[in-house]
C-alpha atoms as a PDB file:
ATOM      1  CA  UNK A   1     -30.880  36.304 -27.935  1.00  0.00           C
ATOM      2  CA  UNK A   2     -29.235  33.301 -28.186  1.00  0.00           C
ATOM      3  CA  UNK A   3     -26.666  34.407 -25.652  1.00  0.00           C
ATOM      4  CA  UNK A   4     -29.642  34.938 -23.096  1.00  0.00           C
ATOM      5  CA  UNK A   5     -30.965  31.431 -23.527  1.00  0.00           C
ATOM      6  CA  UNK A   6     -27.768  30.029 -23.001  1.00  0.00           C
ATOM      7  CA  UNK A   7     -27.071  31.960 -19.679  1.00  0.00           C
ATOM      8  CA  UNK A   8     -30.676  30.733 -18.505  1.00  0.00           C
ATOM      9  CA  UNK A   9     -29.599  27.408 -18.952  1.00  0.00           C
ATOM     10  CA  UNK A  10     -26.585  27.520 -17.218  1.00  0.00           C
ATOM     11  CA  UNK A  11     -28.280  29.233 -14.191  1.00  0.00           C
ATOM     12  CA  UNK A  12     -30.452  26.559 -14.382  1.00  0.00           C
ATOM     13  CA  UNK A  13     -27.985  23.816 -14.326  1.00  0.00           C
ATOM     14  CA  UNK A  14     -26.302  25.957 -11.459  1.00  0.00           C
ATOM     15  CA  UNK A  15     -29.611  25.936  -9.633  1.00  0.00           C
ATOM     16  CA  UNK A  16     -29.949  22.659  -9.798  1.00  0.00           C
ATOM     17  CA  UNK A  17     -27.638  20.587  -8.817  1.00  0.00           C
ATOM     18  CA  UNK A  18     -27.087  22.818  -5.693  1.00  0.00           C
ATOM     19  CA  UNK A  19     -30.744  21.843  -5.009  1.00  0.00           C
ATOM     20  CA  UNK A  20     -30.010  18.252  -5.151  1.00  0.00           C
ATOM     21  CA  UNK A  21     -26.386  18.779  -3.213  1.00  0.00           C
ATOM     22  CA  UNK A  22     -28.965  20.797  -0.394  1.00  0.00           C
ATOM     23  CA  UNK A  23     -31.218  17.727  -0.637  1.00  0.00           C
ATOM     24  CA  UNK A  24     -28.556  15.358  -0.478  1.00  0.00           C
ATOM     25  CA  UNK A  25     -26.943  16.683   2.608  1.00  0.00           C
ATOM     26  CA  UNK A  26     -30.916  17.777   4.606  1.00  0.00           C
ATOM     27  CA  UNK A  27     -31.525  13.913   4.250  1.00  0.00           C
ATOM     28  CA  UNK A  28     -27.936  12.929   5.525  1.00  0.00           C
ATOM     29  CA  UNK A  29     -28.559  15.085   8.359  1.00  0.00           C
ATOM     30  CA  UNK A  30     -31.878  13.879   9.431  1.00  0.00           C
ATOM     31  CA  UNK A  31     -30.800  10.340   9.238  1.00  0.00           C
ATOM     32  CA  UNK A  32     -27.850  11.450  11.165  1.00  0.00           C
ATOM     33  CA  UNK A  33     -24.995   9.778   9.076  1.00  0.00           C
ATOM     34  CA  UNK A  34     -22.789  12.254   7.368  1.00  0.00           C
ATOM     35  CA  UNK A  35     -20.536   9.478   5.610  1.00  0.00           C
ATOM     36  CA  UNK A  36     -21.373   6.786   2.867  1.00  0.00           C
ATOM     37  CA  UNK A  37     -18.546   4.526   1.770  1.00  0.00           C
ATOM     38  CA  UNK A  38     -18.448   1.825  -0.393  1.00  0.00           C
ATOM     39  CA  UNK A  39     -17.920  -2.071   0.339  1.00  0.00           C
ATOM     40  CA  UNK A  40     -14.572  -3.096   0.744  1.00  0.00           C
ATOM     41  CA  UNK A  41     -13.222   0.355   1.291  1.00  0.00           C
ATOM     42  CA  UNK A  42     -11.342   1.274   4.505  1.00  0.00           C
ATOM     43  CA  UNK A  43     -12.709   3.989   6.761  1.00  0.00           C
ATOM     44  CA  UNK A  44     -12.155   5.659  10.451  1.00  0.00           C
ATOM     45  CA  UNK A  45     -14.988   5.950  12.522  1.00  0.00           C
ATOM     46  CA  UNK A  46     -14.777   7.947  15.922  1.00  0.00           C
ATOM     47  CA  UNK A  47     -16.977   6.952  19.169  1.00  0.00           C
ATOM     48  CA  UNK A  48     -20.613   7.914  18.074  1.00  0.00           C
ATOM     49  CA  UNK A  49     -19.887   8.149  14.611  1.00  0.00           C
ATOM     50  CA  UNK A  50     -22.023   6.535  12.001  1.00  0.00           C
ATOM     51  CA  UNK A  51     -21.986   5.729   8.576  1.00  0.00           C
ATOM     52  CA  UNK A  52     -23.434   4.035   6.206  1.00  0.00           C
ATOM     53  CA  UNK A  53     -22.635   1.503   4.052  1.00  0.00           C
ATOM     54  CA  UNK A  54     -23.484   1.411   0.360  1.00  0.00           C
ATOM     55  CA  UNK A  55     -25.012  -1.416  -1.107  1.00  0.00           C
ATOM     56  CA  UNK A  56     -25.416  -3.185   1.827  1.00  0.00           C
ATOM     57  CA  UNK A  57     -28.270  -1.828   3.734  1.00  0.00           C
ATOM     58  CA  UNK A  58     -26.524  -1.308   6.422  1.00  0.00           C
ATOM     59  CA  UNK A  59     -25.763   1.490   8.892  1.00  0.00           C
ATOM     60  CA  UNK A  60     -23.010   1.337  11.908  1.00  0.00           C
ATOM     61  CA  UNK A  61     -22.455   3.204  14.490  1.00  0.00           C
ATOM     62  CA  UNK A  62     -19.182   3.302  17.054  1.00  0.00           C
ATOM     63  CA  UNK A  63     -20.632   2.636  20.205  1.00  0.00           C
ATOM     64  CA  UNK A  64     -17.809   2.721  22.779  1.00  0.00           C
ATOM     65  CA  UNK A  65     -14.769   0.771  23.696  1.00  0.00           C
ATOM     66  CA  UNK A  66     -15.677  -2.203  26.131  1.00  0.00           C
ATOM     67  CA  UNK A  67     -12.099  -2.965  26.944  1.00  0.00           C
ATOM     68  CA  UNK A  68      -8.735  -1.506  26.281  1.00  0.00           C
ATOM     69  CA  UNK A  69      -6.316  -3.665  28.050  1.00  0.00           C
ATOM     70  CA  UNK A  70      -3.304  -2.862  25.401  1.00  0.00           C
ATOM     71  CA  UNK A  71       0.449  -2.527  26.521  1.00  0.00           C
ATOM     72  CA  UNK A  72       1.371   1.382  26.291  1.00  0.00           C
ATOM     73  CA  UNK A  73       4.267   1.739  24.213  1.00  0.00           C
ATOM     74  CA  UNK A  74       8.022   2.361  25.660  1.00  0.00           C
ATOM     75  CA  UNK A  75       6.913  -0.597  28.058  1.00  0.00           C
ATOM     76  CA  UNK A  76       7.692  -4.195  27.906  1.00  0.00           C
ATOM     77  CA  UNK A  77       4.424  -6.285  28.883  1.00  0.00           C
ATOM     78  CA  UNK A  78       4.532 -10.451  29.569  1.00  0.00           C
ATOM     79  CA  UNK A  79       1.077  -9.522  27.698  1.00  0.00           C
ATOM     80  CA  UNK A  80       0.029  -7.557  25.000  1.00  0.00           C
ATOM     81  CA  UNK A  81      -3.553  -6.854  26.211  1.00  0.00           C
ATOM     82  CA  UNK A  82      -6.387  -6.090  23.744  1.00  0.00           C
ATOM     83  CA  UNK A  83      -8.846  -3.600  22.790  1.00  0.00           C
ATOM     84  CA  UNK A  84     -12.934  -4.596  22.139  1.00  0.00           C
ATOM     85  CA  UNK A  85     -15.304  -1.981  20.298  1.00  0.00           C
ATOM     86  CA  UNK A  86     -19.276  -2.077  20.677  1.00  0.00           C
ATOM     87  CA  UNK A  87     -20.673  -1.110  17.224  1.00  0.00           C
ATOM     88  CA  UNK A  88     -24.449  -1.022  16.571  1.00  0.00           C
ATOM     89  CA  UNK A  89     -25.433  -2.136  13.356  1.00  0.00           C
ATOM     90  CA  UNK A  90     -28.540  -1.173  12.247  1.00  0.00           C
ATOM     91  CA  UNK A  91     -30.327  -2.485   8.669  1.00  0.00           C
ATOM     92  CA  UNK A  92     -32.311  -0.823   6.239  1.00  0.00           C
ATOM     93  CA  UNK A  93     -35.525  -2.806   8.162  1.00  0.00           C
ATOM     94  CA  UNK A  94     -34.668  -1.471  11.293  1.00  0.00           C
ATOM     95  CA  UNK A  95     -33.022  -3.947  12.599  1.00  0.00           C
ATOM     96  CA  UNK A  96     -30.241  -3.176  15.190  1.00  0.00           C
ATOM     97  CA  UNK A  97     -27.313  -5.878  16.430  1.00  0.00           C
ATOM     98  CA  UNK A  98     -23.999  -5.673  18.517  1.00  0.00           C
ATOM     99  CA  UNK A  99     -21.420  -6.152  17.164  1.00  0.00           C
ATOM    100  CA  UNK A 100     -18.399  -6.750  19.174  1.00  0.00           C
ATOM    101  CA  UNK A 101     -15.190  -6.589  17.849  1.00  0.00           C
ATOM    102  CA  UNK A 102     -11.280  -7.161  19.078  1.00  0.00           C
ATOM    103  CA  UNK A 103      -8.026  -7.049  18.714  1.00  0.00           C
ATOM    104  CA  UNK A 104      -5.926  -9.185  18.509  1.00  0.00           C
ATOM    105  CA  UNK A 105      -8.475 -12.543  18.351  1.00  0.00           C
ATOM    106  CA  UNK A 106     -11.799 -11.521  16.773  1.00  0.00           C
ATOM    107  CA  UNK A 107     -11.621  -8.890  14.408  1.00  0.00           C
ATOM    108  CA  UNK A 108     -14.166  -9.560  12.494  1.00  0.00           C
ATOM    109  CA  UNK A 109     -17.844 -10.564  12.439  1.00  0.00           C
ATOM    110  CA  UNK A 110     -20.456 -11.801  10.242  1.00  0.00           C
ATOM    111  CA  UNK A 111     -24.165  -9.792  10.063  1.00  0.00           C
ATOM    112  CA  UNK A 112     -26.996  -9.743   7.746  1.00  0.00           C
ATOM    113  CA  UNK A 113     -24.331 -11.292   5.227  1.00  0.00           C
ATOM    114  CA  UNK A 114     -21.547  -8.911   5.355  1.00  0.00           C
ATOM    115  CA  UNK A 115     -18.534  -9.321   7.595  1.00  0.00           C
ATOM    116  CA  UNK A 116     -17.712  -6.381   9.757  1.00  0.00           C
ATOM    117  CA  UNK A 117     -13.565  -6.145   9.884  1.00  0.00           C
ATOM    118  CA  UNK A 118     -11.275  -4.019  12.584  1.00  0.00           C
ATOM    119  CA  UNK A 119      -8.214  -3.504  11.571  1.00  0.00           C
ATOM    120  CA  UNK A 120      -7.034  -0.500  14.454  1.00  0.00           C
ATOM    121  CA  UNK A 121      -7.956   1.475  16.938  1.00  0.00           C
ATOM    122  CA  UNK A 122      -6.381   4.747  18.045  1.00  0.00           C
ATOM    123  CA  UNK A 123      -4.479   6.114  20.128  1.00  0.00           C
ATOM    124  CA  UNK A 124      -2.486   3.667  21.906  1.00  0.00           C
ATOM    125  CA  UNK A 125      -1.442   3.845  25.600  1.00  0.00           C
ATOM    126  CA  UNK A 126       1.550   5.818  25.965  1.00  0.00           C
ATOM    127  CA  UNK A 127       3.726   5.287  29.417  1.00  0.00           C
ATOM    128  CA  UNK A 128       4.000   7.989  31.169  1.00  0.00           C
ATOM    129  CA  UNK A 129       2.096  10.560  29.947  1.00  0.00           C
ATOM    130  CA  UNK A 130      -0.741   8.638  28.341  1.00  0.00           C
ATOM    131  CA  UNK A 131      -2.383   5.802  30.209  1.00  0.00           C
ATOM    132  CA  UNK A 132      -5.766   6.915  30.718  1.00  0.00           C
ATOM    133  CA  UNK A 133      -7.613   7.367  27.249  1.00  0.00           C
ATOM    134  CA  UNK A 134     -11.241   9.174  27.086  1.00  0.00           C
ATOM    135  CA  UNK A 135     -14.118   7.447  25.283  1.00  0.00           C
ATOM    136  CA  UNK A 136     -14.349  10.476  23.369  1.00  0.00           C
ATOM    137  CA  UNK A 137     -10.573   9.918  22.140  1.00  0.00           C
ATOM    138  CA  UNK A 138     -10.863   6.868  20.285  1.00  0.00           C
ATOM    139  CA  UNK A 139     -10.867   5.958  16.463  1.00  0.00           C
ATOM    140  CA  UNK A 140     -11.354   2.921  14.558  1.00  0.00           C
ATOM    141  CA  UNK A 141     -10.316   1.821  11.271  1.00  0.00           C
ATOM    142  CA  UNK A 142     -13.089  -0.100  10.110  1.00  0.00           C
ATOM    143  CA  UNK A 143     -13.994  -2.032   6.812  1.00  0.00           C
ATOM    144  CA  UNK A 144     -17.141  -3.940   5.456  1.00  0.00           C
ATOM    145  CA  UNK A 145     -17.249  -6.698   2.927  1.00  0.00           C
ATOM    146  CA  UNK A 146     -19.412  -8.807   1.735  1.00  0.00           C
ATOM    147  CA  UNK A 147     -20.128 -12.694   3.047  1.00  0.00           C
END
């Protein structure tokens, strides 16, 4: 008898918590962000991904690349060249913002109190056989922090 309870229990322990993992991952879904991380904690975000960011309210997502005027590797530039992403910031108020980051001169940015850093973005240019780069392609490495 006692055996019995104990297996009810357990199924219901089972049961539940793959409820609340179902739950978790239907409301992820609708909202459209499959990734949470946590402030101060780097992360890689690909063109039209989105995350959110806990404790902050806030929700990015990798818009496209604006520019990507970087010297490919095995070639010697006069100029290094740079690379600015569009991200879309959106709060928990539904407010949405820019943000426009780049490398190398302003890689980071300040919204709703939290600065917004970029710290890479993937792949590079590669002479010969790489030059042109699809939008689809690229990947940042991102990281929010607070003010």
């Amino acid at each position: 008898m006692l055996k019995l309870f104990r297996m009810r229990i357990a199924a219901f322990i089972v049961m539940a918590l793959v409820i609340l993992i179902a739950f978790t991952l239907i409301i992820q879904s609708k909202e459209g962000y499959g990734t949470a991380v946590s402030l101060n904690e780097e992360f890689k975000l690909k063109v039209g991904g989105k995350v959110l960011i806990r404790g902050s309210g806030i929700a990015l997502t990798f818009n496209r690349i604006i520019e990507d005027s970087r010297c490919p590797i095995n070639v010697y530039c006069i100029w290094t060249g740079r690379v600015t992403v569009e991200l879309y910031a959106t709060t928990m108020t539904g407010e949405i913002a820019s943000i426009f980051l780049t490398i190398p001169g302003a890689e980071t940015k300040e919204f709703n109190g939290y600065i917004t850093t970029l710290s890479r973005v993937e792949p590079v240019k590669e002479y010969p056989d790489k030059m042109e780069i699809l939008q689809s392609e690229y990947e940042t490495t991102l990281k929010v922090s607070e003010r």
